[in-house]
N, C-alpha and C. Protein backbone atom coordinates (compact mmCIF):
# COMPACT_ATOMS: atom_id res chain seq x y z
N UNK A 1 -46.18 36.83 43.10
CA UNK A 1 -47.26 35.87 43.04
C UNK A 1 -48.49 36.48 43.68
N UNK A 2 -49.76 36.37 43.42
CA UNK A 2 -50.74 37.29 43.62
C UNK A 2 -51.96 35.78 44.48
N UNK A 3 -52.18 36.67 45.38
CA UNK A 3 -53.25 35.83 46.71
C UNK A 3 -53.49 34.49 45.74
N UNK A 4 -54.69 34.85 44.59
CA UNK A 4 -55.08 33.29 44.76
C UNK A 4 -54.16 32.47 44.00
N UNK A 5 -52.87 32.60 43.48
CA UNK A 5 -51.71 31.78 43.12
C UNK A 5 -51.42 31.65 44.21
N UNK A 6 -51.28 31.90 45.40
CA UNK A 6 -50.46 31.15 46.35
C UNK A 6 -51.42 30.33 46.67
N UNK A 7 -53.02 30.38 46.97
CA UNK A 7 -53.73 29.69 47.85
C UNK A 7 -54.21 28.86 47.11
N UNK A 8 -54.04 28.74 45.27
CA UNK A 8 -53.66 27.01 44.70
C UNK A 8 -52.69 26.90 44.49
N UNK A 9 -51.57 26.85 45.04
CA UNK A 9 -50.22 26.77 45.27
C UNK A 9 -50.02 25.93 46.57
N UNK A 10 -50.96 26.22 47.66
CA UNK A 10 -51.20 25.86 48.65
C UNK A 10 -51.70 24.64 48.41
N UNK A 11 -53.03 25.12 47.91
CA UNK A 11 -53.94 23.71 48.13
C UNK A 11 -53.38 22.44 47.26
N UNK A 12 -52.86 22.62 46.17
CA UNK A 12 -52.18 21.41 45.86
C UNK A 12 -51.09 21.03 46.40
N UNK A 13 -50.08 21.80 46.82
CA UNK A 13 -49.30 20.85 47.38
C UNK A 13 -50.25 19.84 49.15
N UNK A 14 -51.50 21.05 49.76
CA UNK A 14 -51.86 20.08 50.28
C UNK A 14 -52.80 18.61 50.02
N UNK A 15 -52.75 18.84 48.72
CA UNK A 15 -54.20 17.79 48.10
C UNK A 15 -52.90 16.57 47.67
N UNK A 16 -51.29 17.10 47.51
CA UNK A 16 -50.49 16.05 46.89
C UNK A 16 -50.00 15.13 48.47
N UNK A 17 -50.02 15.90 49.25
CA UNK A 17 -49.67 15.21 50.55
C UNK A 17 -50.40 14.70 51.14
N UNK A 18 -51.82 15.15 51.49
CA UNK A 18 -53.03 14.62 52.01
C UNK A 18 -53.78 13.35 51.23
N UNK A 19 -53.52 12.26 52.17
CA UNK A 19 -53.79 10.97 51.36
C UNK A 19 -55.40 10.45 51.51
N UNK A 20 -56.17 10.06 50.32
CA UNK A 20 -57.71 10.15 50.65
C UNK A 20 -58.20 9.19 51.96
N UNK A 21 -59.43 9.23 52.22
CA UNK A 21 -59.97 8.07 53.19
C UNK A 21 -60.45 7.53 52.15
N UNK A 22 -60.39 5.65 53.27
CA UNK A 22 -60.57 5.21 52.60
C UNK A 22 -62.30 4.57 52.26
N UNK A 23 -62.31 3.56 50.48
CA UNK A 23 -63.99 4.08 50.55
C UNK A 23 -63.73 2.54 50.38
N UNK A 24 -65.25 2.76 49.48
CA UNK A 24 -65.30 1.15 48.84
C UNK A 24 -65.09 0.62 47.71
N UNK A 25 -64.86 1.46 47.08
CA UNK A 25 -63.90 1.31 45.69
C UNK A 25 -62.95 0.42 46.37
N UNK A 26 -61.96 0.81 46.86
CA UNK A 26 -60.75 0.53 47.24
C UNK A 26 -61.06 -1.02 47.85
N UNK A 27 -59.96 -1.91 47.14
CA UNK A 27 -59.93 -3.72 47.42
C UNK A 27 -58.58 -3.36 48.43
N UNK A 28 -59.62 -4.53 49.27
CA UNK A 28 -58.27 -4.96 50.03
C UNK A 28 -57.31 -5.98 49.80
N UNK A 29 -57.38 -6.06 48.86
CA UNK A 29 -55.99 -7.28 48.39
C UNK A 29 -55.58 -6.01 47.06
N UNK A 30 -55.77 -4.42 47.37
CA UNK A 30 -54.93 -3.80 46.42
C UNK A 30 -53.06 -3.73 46.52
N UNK A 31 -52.35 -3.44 45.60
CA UNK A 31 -51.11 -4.07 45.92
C UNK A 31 -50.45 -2.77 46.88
N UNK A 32 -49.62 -3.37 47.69
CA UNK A 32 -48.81 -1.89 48.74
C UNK A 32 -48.35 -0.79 47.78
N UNK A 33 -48.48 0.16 48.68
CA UNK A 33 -47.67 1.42 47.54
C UNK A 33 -45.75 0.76 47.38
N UNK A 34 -45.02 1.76 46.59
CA UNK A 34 -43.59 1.42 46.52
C UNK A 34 -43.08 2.28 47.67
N UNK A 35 -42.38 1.41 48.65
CA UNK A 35 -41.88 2.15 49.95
C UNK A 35 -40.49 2.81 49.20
N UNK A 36 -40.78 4.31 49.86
CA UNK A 36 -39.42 5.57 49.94
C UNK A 36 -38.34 5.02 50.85
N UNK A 37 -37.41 6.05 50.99
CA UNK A 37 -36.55 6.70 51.56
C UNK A 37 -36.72 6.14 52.66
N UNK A 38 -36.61 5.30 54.15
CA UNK A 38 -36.70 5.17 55.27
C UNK A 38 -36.77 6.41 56.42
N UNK A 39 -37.73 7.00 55.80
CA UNK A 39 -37.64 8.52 56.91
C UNK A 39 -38.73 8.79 57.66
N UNK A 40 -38.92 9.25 58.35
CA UNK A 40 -40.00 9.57 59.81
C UNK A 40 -41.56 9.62 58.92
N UNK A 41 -41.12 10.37 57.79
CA UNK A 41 -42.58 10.89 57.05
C UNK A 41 -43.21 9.55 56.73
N UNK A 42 -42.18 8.67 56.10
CA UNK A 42 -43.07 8.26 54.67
C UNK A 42 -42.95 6.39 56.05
N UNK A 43 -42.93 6.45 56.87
CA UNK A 43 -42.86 5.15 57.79
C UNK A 43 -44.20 5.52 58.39
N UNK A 44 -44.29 6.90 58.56
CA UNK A 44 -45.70 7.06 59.01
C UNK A 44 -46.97 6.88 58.36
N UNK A 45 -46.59 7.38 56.88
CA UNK A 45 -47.32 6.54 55.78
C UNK A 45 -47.44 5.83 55.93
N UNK A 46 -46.62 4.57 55.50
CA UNK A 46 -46.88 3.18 55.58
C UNK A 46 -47.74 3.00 56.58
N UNK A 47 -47.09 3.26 57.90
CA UNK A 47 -48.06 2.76 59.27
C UNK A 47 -49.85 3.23 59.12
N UNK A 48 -49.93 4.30 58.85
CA UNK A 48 -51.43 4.56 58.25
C UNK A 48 -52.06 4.00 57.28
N UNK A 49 -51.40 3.36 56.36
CA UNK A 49 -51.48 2.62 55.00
C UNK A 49 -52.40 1.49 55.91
N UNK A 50 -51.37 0.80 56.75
CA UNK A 50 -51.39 -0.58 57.27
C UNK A 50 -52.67 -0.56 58.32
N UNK A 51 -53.20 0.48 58.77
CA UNK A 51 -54.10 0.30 59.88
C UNK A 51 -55.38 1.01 58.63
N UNK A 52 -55.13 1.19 57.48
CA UNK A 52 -56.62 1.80 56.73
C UNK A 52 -56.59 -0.15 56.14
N UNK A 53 -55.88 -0.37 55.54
CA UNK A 53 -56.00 -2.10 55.44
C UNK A 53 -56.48 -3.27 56.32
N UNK A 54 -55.84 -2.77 57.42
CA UNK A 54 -56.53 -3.56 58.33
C UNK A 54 -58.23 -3.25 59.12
N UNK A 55 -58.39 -1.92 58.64
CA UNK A 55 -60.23 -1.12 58.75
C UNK A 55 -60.84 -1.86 57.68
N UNK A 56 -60.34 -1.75 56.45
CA UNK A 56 -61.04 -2.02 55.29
C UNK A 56 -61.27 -3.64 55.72
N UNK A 57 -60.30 -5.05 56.36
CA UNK A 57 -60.49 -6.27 56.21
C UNK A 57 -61.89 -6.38 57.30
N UNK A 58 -61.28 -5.72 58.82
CA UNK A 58 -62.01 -6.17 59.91
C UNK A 58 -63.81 -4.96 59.21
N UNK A 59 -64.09 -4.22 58.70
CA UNK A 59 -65.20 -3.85 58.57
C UNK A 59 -65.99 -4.83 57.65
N UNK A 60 -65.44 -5.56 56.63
CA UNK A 60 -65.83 -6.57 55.68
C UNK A 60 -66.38 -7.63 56.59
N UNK A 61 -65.51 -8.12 57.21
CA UNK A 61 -65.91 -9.21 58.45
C UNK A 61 -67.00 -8.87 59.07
N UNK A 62 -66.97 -7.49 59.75
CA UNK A 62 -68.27 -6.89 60.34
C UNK A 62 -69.13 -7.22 59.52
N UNK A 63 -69.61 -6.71 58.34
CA UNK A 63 -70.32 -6.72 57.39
C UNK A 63 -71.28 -8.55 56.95
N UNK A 64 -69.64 -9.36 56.90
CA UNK A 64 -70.63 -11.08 56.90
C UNK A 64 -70.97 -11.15 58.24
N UNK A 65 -70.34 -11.07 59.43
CA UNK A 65 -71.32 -11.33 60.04
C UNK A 65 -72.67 -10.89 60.24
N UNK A 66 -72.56 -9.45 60.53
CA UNK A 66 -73.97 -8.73 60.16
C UNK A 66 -74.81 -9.82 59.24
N UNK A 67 -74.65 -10.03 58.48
CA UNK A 67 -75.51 -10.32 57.30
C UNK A 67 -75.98 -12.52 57.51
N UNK A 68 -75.17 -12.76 58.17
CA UNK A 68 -75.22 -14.05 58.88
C UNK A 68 -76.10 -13.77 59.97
N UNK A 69 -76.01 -12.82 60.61
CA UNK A 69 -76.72 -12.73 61.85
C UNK A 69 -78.37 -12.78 61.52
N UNK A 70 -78.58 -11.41 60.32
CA UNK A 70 -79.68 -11.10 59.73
C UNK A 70 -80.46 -13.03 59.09
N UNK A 71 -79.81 -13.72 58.35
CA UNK A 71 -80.16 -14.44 57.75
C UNK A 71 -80.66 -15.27 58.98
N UNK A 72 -80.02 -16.26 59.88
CA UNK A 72 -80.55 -16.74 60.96
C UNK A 72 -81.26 -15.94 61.83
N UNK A 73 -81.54 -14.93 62.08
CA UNK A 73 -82.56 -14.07 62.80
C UNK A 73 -84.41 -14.30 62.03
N UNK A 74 -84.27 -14.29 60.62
CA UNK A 74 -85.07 -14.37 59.98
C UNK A 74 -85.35 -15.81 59.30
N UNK A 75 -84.51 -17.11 59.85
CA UNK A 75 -84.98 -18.63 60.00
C UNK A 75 -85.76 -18.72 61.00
N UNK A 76 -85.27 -18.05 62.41
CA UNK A 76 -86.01 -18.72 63.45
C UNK A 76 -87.66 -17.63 63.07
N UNK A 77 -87.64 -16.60 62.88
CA UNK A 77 -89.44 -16.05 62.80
C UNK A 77 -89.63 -16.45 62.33
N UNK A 78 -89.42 -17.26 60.83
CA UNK A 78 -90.27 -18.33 60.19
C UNK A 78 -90.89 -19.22 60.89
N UNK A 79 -89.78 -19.92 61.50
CA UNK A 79 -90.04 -21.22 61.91
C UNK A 79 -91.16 -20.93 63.21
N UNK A 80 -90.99 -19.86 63.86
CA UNK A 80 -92.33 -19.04 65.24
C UNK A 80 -92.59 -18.47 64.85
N UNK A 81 -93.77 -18.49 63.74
CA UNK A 81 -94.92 -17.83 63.56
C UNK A 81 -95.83 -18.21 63.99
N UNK A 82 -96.88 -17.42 64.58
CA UNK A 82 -98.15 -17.60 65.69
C UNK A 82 -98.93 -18.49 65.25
N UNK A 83 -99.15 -19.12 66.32
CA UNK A 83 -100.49 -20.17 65.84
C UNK A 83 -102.02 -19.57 65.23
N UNK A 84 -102.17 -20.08 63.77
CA UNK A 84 -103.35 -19.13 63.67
C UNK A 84 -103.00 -18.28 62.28
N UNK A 85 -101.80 -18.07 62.30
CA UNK A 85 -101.31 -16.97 60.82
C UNK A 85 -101.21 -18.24 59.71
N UNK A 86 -102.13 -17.27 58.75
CA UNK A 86 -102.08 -17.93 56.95
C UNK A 86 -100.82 -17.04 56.63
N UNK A 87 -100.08 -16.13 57.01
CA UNK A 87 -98.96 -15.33 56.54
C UNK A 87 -97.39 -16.43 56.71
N UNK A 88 -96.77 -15.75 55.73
CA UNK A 88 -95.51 -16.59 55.90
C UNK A 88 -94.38 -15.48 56.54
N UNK A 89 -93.17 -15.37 56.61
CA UNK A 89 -92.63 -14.42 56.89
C UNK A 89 -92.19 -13.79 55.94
N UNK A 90 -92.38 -14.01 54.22
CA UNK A 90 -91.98 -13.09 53.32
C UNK A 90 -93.06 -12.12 54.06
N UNK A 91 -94.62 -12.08 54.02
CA UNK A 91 -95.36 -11.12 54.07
C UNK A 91 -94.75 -10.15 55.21
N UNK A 92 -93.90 -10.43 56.33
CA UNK A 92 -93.79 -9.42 57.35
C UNK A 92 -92.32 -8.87 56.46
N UNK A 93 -91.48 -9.14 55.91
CA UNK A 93 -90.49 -8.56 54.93
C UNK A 93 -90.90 -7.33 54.03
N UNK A 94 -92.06 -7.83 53.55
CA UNK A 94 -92.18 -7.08 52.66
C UNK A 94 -93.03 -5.83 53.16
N UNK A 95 -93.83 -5.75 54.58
CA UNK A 95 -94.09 -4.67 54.85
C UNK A 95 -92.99 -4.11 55.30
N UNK A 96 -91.53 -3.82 55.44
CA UNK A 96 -90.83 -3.47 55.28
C UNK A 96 -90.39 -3.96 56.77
N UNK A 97 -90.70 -4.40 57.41
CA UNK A 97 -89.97 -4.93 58.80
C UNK A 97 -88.51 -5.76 58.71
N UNK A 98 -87.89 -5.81 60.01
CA UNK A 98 -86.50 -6.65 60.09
C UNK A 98 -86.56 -7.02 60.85
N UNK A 99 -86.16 -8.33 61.21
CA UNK A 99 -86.07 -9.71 61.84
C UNK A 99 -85.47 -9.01 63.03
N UNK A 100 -84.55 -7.94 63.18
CA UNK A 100 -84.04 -7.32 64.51
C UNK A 100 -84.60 -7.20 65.61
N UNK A 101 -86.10 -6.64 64.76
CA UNK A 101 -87.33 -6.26 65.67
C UNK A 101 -87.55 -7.06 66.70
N UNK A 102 -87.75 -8.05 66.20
CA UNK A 102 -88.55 -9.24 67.21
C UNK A 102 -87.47 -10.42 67.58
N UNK A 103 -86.12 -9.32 67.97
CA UNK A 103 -85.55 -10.06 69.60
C UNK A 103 -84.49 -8.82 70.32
N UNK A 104 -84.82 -9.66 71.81
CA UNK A 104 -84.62 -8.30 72.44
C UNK A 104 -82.67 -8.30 72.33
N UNK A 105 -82.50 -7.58 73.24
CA UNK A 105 -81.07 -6.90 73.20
C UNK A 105 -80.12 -8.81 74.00
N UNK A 106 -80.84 -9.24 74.21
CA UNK A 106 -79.90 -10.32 75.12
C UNK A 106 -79.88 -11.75 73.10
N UNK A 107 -81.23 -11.29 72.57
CA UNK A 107 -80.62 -12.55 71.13
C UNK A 107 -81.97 -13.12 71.06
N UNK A 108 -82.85 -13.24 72.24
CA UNK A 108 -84.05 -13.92 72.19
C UNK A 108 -85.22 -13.06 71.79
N UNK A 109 -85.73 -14.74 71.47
CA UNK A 109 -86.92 -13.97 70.37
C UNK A 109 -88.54 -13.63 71.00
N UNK A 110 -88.48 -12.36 70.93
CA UNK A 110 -89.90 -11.94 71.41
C UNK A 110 -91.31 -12.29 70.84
N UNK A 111 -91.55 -13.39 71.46
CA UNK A 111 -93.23 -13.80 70.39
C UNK A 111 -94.34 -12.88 70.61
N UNK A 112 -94.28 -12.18 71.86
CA UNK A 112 -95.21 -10.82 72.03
C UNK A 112 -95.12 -9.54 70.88
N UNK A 113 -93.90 -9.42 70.22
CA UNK A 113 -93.71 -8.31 69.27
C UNK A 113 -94.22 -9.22 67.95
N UNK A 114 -94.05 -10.65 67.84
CA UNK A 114 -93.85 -11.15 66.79
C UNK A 114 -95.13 -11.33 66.59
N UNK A 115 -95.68 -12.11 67.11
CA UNK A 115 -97.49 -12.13 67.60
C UNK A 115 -98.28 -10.50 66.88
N UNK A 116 -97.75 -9.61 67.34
CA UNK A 116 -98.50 -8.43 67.48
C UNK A 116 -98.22 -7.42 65.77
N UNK A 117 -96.89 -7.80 65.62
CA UNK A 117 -96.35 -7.53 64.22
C UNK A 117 -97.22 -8.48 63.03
N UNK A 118 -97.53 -9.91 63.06
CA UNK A 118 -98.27 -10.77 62.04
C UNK A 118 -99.48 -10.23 62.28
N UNK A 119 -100.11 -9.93 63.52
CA UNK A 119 -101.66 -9.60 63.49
C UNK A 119 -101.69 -8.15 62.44
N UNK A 120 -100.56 -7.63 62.58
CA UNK A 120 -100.59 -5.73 62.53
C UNK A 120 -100.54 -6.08 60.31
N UNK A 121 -99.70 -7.01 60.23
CA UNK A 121 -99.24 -7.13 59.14
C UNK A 121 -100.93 -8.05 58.03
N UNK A 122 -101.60 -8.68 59.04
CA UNK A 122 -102.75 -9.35 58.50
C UNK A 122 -103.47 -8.16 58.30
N UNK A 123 -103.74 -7.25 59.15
CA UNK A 123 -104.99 -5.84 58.68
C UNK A 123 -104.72 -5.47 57.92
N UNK A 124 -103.24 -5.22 57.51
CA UNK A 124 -102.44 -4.22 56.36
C UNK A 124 -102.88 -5.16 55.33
N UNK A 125 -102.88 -6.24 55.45
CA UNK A 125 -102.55 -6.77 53.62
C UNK A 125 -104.25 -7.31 53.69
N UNK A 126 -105.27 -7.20 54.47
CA UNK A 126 -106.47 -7.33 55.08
C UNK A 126 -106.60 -9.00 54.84
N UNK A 127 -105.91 -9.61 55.77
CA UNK A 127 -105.87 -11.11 55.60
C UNK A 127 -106.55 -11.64 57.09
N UNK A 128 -107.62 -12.50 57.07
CA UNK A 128 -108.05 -13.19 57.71
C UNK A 128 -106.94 -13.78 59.38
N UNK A 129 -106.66 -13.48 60.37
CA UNK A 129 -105.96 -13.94 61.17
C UNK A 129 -106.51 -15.23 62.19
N UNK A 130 -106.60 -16.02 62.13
CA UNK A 130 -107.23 -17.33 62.68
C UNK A 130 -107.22 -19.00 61.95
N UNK A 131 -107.97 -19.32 62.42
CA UNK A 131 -108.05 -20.82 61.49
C UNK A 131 -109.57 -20.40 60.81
N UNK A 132 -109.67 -21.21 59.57
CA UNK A 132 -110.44 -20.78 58.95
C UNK A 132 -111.74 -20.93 59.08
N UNK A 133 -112.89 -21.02 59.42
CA UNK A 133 -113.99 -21.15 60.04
C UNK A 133 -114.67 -22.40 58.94
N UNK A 134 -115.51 -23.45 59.51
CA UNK A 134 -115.95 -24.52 58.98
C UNK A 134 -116.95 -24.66 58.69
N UNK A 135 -116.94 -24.16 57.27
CA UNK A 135 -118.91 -23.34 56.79
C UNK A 135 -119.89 -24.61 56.89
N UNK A 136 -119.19 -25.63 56.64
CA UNK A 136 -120.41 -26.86 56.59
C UNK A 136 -120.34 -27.60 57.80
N UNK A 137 -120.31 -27.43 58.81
CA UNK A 137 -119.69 -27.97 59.84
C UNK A 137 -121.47 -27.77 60.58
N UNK A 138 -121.79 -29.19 60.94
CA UNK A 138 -123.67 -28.91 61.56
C UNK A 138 -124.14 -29.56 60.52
N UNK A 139 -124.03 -29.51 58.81
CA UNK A 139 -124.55 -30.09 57.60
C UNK A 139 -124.13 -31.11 56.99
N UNK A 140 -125.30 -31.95 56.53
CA UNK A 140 -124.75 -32.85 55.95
C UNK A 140 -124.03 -32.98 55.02
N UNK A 141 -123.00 -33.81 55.01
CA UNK A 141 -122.19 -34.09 54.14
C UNK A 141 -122.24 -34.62 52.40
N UNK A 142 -123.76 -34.89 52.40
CA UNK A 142 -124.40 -35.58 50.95
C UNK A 142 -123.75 -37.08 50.60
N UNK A 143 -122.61 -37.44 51.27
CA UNK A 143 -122.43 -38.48 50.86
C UNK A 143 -123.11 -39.76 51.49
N UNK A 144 -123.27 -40.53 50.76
CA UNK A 144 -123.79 -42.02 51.04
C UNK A 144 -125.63 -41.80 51.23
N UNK A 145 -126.12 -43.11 51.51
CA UNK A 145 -127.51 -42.89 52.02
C UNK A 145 -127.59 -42.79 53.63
N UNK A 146 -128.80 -42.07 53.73
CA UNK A 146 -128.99 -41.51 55.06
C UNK A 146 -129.51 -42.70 56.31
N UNK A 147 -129.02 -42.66 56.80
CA UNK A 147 -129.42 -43.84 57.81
C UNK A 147 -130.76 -43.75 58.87
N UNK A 148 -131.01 -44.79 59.75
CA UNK A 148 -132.22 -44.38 59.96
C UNK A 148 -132.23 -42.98 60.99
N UNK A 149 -133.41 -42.30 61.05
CA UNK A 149 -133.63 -41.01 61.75
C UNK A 149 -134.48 -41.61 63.52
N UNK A 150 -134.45 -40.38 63.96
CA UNK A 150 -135.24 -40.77 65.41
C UNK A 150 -136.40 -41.19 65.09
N UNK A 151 -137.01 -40.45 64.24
CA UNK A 151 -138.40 -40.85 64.06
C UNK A 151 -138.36 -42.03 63.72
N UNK A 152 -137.70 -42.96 62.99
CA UNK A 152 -137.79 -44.00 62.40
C UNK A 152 -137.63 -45.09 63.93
N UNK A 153 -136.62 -44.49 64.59
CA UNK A 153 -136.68 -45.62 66.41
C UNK A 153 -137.71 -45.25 67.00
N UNK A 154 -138.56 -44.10 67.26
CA UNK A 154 -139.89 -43.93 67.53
C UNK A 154 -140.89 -44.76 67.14
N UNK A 155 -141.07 -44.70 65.93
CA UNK A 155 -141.88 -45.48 64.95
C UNK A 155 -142.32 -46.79 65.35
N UNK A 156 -140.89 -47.61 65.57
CA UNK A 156 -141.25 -49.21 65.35
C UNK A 156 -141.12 -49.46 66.77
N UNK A 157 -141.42 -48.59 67.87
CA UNK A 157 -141.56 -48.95 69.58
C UNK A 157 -143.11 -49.13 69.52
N UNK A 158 -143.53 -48.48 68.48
CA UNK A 158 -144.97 -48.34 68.62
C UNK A 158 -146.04 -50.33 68.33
């Protein structure tokens, strides 16, 4: 037998023994393999079988919660957005930010980052940050007739 016949000779019998990791293809309600022989090898199988099944359930779990966490993280910045922002919190989403940002390591929510992120996010999309200023505000309103003026209480003292 000549070098590289042995060394795929080798490698398959190690590619037939070596069992893959596992991905995400792979369901966890796939059915058990058919248990062998009761021998040291193939019990150790199984036992590895049983703890890649039980990675695959508890990382899924990881995964909803993660994603529960994310969803209520990003109710409450809605609901505390700064007094003053025309922005909603899609607009801070879509500059690509995450609700992670704006709370610290203990769960609470930082209105100093959050505050400073809507202002940062109003320049970017160049949106007005305040209440809106009251152009007729000093002017008359045009409605109704005008009532009497000072001059007119001046007038009739005379």
């Amino acid at each position: 037998m000549s070098t590289s016949q042995t060394t795929k000779a080798n490698q398959a019998t190690d590619d037939a023994t070596t069992e893959p990791l596992a991905t995400e293809d792979v369901q966890a309600d796939a059915p058990e393999p058919v248990e062998a022989p009761d021998d040291g090898k193939s019990k150790a199988g199984r036992e590895a079988a049983n703890y890649r099944r039980k990675l695959r359930e508890t990382e899924a779990e990881r995964d909803s919660l993660a994603a529960s966490v994310d969803s209520l993280q990003r109710q409450l910045v809605a609901g505390n957005m700064p007094q003053g922002s025309t922005l909603t919190a899609d607009a801070l989403w879509s500059t690509g930010r995450a609700a992670s940002e704006f709370f610290s390591e203990a769960g609470e929510l930082d209105s100093a980052a959050l505050t400073s992120a809507v202002r940062e996010t109003h320049s970017t999309l160049g949106v007005h940050f305040g209440p809106d200023p009251v152009r007729e505000q000093g002017q008359r309103s045009g409605g109704g007739p005008a009532g009497p003026s000072w001059g007119d209480a001046l007038r009739a003292r005379k």
